[in-house]
Protein backbone atom coordinates (compact mmCIF):
# COMPACT_ATOMS: atom_id res chain seq x y z
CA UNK A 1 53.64 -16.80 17.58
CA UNK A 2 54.76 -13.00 16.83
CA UNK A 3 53.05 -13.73 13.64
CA UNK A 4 49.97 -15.27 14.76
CA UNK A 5 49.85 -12.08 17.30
CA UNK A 6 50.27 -10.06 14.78
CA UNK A 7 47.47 -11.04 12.42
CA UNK A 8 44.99 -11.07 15.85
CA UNK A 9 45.75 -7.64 16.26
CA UNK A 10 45.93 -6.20 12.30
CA UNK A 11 42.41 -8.34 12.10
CA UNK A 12 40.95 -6.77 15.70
CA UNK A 13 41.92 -3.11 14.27
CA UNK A 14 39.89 -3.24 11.07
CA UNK A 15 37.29 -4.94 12.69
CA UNK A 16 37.12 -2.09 15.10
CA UNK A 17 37.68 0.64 12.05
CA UNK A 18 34.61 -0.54 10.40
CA UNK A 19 32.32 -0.50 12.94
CA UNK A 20 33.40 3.32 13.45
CA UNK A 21 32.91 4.06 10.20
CA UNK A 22 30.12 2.72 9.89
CA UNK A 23 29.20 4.66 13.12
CA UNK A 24 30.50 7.85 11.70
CA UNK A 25 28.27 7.06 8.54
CA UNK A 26 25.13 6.69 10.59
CA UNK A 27 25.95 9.70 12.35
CA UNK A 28 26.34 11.97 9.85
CA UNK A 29 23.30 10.48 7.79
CA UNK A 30 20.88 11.39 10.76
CA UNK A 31 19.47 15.23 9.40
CA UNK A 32 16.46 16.68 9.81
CA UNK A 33 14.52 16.52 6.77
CA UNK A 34 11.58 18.51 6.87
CA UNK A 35 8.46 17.49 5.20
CA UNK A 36 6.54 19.48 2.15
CA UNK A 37 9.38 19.94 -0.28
CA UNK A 38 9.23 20.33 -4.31
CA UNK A 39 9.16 17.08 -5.22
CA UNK A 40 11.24 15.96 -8.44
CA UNK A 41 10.00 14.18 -11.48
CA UNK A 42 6.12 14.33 -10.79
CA UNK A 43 5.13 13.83 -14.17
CA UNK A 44 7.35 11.72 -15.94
CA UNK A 45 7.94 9.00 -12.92
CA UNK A 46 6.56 6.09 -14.16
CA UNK A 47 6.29 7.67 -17.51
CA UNK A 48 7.72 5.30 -20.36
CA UNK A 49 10.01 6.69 -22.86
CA UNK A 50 11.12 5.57 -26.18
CA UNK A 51 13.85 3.45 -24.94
CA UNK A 52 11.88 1.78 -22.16
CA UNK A 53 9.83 0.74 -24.78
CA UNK A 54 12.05 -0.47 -27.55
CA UNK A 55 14.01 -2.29 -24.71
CA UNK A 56 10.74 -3.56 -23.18
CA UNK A 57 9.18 -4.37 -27.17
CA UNK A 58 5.98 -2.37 -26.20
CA UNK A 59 4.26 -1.34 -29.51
CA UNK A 60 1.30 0.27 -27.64
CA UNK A 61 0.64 4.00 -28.03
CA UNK A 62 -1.32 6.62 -25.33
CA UNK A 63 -3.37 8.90 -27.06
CA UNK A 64 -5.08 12.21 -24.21
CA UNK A 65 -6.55 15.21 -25.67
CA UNK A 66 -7.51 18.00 -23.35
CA UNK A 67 -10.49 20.54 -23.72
CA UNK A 68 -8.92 24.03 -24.60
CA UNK A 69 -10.40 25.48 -21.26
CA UNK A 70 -9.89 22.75 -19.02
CA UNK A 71 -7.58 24.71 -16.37
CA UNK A 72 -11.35 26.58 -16.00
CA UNK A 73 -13.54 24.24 -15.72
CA UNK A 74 -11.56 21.53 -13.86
CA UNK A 75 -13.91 19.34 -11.90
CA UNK A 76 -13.03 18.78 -8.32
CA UNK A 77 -15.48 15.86 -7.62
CA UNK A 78 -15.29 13.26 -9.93
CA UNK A 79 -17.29 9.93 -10.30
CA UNK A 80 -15.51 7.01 -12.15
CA UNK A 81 -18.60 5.09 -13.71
CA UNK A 82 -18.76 1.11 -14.25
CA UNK A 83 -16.47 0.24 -17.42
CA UNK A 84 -17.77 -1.58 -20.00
CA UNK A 85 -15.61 -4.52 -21.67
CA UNK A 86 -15.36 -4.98 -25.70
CA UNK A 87 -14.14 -8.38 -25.36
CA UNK A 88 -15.03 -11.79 -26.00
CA UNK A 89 -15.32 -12.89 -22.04
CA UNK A 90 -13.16 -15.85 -22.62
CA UNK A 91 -9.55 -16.91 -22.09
CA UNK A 92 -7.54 -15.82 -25.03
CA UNK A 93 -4.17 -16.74 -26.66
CA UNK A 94 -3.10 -15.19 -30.35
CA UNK A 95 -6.81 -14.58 -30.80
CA UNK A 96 -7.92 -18.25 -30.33
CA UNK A 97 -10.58 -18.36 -27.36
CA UNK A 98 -9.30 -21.48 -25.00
CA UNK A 99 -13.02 -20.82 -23.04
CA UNK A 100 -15.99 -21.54 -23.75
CA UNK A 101 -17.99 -20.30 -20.84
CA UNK A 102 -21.79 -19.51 -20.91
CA UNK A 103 -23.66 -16.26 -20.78
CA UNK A 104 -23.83 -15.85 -17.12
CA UNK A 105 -20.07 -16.76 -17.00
CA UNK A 106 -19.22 -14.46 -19.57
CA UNK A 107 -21.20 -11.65 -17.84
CA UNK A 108 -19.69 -12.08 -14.85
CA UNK A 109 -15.93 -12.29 -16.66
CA UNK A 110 -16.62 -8.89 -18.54
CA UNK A 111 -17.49 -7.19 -15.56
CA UNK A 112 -14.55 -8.78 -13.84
CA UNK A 113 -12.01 -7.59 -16.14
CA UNK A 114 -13.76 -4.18 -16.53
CA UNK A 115 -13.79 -3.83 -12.72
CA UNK A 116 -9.65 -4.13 -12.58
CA UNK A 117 -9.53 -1.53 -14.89
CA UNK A 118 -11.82 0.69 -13.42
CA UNK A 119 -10.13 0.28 -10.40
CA UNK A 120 -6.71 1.19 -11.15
CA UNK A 121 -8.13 4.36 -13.08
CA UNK A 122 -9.25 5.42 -9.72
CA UNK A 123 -6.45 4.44 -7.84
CA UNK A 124 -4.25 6.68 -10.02
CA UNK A 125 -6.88 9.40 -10.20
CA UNK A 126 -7.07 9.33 -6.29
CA UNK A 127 -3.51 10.67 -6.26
CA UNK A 128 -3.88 13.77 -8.06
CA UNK A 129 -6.31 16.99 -6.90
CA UNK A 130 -9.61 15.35 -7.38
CA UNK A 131 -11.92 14.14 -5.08
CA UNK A 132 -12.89 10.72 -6.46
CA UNK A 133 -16.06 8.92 -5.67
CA UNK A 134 -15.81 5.23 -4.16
CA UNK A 135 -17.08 2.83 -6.63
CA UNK A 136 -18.97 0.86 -4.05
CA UNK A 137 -21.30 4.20 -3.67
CA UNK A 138 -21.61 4.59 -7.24
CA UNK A 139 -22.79 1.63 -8.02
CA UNK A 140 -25.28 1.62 -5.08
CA UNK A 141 -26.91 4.74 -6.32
CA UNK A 142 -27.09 3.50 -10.05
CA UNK A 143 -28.56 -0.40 -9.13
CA UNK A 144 -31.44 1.56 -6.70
CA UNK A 145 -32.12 3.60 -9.49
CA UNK A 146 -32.26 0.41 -12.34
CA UNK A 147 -28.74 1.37 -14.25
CA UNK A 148 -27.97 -2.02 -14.65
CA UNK A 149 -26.03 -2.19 -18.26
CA UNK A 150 -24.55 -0.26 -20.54
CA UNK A 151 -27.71 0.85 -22.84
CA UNK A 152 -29.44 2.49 -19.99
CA UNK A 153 -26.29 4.35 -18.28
CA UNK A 154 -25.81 5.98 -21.61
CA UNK A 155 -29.49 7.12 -21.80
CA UNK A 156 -28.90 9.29 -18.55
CA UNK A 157 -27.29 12.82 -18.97
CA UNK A 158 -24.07 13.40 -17.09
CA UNK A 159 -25.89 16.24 -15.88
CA UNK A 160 -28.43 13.79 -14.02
CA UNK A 161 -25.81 11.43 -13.18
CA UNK A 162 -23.92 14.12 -11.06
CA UNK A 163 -26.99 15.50 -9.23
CA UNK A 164 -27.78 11.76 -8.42
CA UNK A 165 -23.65 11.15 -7.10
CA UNK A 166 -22.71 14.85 -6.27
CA UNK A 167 -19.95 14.57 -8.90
CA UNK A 168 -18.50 17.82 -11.00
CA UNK A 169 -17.26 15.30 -13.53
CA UNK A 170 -17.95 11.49 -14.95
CA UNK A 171 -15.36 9.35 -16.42
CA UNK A 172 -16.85 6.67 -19.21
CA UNK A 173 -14.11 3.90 -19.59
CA UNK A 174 -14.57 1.13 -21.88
CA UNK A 175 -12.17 -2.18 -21.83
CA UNK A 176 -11.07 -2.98 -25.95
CA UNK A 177 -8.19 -5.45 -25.56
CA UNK A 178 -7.63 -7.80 -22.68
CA UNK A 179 -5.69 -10.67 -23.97
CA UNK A 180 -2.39 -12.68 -24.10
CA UNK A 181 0.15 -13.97 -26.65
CA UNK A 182 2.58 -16.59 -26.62
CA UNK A 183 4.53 -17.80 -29.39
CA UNK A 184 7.26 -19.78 -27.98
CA UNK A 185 9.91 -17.74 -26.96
CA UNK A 186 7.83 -14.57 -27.30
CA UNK A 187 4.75 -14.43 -24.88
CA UNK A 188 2.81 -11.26 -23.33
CA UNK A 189 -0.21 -9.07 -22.75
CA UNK A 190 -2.34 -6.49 -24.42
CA UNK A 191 -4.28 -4.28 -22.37
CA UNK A 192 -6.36 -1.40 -23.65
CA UNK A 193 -9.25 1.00 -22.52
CA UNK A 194 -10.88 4.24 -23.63
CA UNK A 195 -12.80 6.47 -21.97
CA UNK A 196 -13.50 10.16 -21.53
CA UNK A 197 -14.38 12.44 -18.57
CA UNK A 198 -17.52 14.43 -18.82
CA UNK A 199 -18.57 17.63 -16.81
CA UNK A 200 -21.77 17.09 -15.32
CA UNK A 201 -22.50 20.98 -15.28
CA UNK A 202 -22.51 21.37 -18.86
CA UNK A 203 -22.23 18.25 -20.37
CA UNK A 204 -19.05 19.74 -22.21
CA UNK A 205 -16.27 16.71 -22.90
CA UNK A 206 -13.20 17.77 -20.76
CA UNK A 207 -11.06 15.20 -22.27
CA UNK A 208 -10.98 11.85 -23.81
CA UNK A 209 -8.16 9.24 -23.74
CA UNK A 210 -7.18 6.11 -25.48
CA UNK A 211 -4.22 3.82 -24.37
CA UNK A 212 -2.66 0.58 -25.29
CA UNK A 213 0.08 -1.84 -23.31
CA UNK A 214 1.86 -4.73 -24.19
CA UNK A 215 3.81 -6.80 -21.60
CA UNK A 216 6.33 -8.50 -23.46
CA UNK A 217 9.03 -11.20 -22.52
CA UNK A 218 11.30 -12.44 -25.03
CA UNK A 219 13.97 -15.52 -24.53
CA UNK A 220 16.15 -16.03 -27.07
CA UNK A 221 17.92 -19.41 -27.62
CA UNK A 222 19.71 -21.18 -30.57
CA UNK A 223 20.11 -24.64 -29.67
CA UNK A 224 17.08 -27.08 -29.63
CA UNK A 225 17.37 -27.88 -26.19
CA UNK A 226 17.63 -23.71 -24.96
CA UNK A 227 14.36 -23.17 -26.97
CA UNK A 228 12.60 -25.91 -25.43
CA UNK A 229 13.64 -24.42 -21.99
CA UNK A 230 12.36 -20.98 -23.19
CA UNK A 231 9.74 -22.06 -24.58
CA UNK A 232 8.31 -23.58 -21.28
CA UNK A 233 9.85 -20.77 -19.21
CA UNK A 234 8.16 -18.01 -21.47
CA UNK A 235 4.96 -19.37 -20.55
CA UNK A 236 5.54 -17.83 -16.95
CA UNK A 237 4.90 -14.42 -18.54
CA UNK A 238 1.10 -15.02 -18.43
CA UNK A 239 1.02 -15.44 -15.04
CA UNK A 240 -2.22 -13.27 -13.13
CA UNK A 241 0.73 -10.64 -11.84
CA UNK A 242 2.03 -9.85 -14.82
CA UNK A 243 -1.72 -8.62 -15.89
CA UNK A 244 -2.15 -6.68 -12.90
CA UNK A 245 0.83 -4.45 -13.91
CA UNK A 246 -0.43 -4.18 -17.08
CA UNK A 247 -3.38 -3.13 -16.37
CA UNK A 248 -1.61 -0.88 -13.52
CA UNK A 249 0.61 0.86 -16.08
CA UNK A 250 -1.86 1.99 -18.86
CA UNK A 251 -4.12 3.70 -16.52
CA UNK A 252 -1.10 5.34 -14.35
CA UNK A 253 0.13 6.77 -18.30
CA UNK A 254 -3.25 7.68 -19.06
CA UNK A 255 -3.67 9.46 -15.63
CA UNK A 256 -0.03 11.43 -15.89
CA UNK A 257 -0.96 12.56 -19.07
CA UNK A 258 -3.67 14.87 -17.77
CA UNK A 259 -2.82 18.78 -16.70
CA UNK A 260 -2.13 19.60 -12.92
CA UNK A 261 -5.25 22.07 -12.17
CA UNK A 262 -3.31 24.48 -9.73
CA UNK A 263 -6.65 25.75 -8.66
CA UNK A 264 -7.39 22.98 -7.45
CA UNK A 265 -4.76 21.67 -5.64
CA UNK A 266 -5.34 25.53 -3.88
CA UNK A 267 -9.33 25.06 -3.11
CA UNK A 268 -8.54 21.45 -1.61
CA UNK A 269 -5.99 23.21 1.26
CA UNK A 270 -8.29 26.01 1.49
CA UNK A 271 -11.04 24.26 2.49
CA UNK A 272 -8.73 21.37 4.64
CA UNK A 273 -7.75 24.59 6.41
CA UNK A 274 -11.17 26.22 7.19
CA UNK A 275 -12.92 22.75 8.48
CA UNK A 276 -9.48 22.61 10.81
CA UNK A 277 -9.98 26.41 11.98
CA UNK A 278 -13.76 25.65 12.44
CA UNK A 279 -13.34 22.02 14.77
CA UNK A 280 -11.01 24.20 16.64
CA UNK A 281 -13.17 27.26 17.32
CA UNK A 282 -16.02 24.75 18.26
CA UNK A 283 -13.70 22.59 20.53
CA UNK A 284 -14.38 22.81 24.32
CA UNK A 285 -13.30 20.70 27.14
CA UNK A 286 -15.36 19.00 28.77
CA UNK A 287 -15.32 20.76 31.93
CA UNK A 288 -16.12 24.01 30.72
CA UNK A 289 -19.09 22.59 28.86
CA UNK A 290 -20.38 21.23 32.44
CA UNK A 291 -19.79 23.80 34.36
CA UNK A 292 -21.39 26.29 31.42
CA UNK A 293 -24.55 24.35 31.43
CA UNK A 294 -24.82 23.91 35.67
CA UNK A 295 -24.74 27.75 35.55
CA UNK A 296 -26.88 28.20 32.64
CA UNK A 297 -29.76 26.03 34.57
CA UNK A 298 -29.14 27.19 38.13
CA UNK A 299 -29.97 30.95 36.17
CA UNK A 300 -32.68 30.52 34.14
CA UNK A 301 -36.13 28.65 34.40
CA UNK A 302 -36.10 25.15 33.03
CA UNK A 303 -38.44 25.14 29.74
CA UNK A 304 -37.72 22.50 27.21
CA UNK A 305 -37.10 23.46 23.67
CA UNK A 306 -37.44 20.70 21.00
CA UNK A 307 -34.27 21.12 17.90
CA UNK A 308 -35.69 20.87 14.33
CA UNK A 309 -34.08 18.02 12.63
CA UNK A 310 -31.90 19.23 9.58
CA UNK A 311 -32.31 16.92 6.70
CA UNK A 312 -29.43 14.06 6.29
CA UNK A 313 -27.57 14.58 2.95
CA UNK A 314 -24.65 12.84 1.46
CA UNK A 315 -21.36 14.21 1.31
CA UNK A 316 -18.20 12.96 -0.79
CA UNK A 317 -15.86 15.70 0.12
CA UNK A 318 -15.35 18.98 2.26
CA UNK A 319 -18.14 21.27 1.51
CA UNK A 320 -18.14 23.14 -2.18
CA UNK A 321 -21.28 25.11 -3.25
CA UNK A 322 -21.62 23.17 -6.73
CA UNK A 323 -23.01 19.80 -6.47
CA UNK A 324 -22.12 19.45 -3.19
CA UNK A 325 -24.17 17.57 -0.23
CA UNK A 326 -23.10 17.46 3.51
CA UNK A 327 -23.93 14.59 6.02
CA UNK A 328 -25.29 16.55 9.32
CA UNK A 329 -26.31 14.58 11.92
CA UNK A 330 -30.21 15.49 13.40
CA UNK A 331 -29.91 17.50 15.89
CA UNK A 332 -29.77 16.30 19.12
């Protein structure tokens, strides 16, 4: 019984020691934490290094170069134009085609897998100090104005291509490897693109980049039996998901590779801080804006006076005198 009583109480006071340490612990991790700190590792998370890719058996290489006066001429709108893909259209393993779709199918394939890639190259470029163009708006403008392929997007000058999208800068991407490998206990995916960025003022190339990723999984085994389970369980490497990283990874390199423009990052707060000091020297209550306009009538003589209507342009981005176009609403 004295043992039994014992154990109760030994058991009920570590019981009650944990939860006040784990009270204590939750007390002292509650801080204030303010918000707009220097942040750590900006350009090398997500980076791979040699080791990650010895121990992940990526071969592929990343290849930016950078125009000597980029940090000058560093485009603040930029316009990510449809990607073009190099590839077959088809389902491929090891180079052997395991597709055999028709032209429309193949058509709509290429501009499938050039779309993904486009996609995450805007993602990624979304995060940094550009203002980046959505797709959807780019491709409006080009289809009204009968840019429907490759061949006639390349006979318009970036020049004309940023007064028609209000861009500082065009990006040309092109998709050259989008295929998978499996060789029993080795299977994977290649994913490459190249592209540059052009500026649309004077048609000068600000860079250019080339990059290639594999996605590798490797199983080993040494009896028959293990490398007939491999086998079958490498085949779960060319699953859709493990694409979409792929194609997520070479574009986030690619993107990490260009310069931080300092300038910028300054003009975007600059002007995010003079549209918020101009909404709040035009803000009024309501009241006041009554009570203004009873006394303004009861004063003067009614006449009516009809606005002019300011023309309706298209805007991207806060206002910046190169390229740029605002959306005003007629008056009213």
């Amino acid at each position: 019984m004295v043992t039994r009583d014992f154990l109760y109480r030994l058991f009920l006071s570590a019981a009650l020691a944990g939860l006040a340490g784990c009270s204590t612990v939750s007390h002292r991790t509650e801080e204030t934490r303010p918000f707009f700190q220097p942040e750590y590792e900006v350009s090398s998370h997500g980076r791979k290094t040699l080791f990650d890719k010895v121990v992940e058996l990526d071969p592929g290489g990343l290849d930016v170069n950078v125009a000597s006066d980029y940090q000058s001429s560093a485009p603040l709108r930029i316009a990510v134009l449809p990607f073009t893909d190099r590839g077959s259209a088809n389902y491929v393993v090891d180079k052997i085609p395991l597709t055999f779709r028709d032209q429309q199918q193949r058509a709509r394939w290429a501009w499938t897998d050039a779309q993904r890639l486009r996609r995450s190259m805007v993602g990624y470029l979304s995060g940094r100090e550009f203002y980046v163009l959505n797709p959807i708006g780019i491709d409006a403008v080009l289809g009204a104005r009968g840019i429907t392929d490759e061949a006639k997007l390349e006979k318009v000058t970036p020049q004309k291509l940023g007064s028609w999208l209000g861009a500082d800068a065009v990006v040309y991407g092109e998709v050259l490897h989008y295929e998978s490998y499996y060789l029993a206990l080795v299977s994977g995916w290649q994913v490459a693109v190249r592209g540059r960025m052009v500026s649309t003022h004077t048609g000068e190339q600000l860079i250019n980049f080339d990059g290639s990723r594999y996605d590798v999984n490797v199983l080993p085994a040494l009896t028959p039996m293990d490398i007939a389970i491999n086998s079958a369980e490498s085949l779960l490497q060319l699953r859709d998901i493990q694409l979409a990283r792929s194609e997520e990874e070479v574009c986030r390199e690619l993107v990490l590779r260009i310069p931080v423009s300092e300038s910028l990052r300054l003009q975007i707060a600059r002007q995010a801080l003079e549209t918020d000091s101009e909404d709040e020297s035009s803000t009024m209550p309501v009241s006041m804006t009554t009570a203004n306009q009873a006394n303004t009538s009861a004063s003067q003589p009614e006449h009516l006076e009809t606005p002019l209507a300011e023309p309706a342009h298209l805007n991207s981005a806060p206002a910046q005198p190169v390229n740029s176009v605002e959306i005003r609403a007629a008056g009213r």
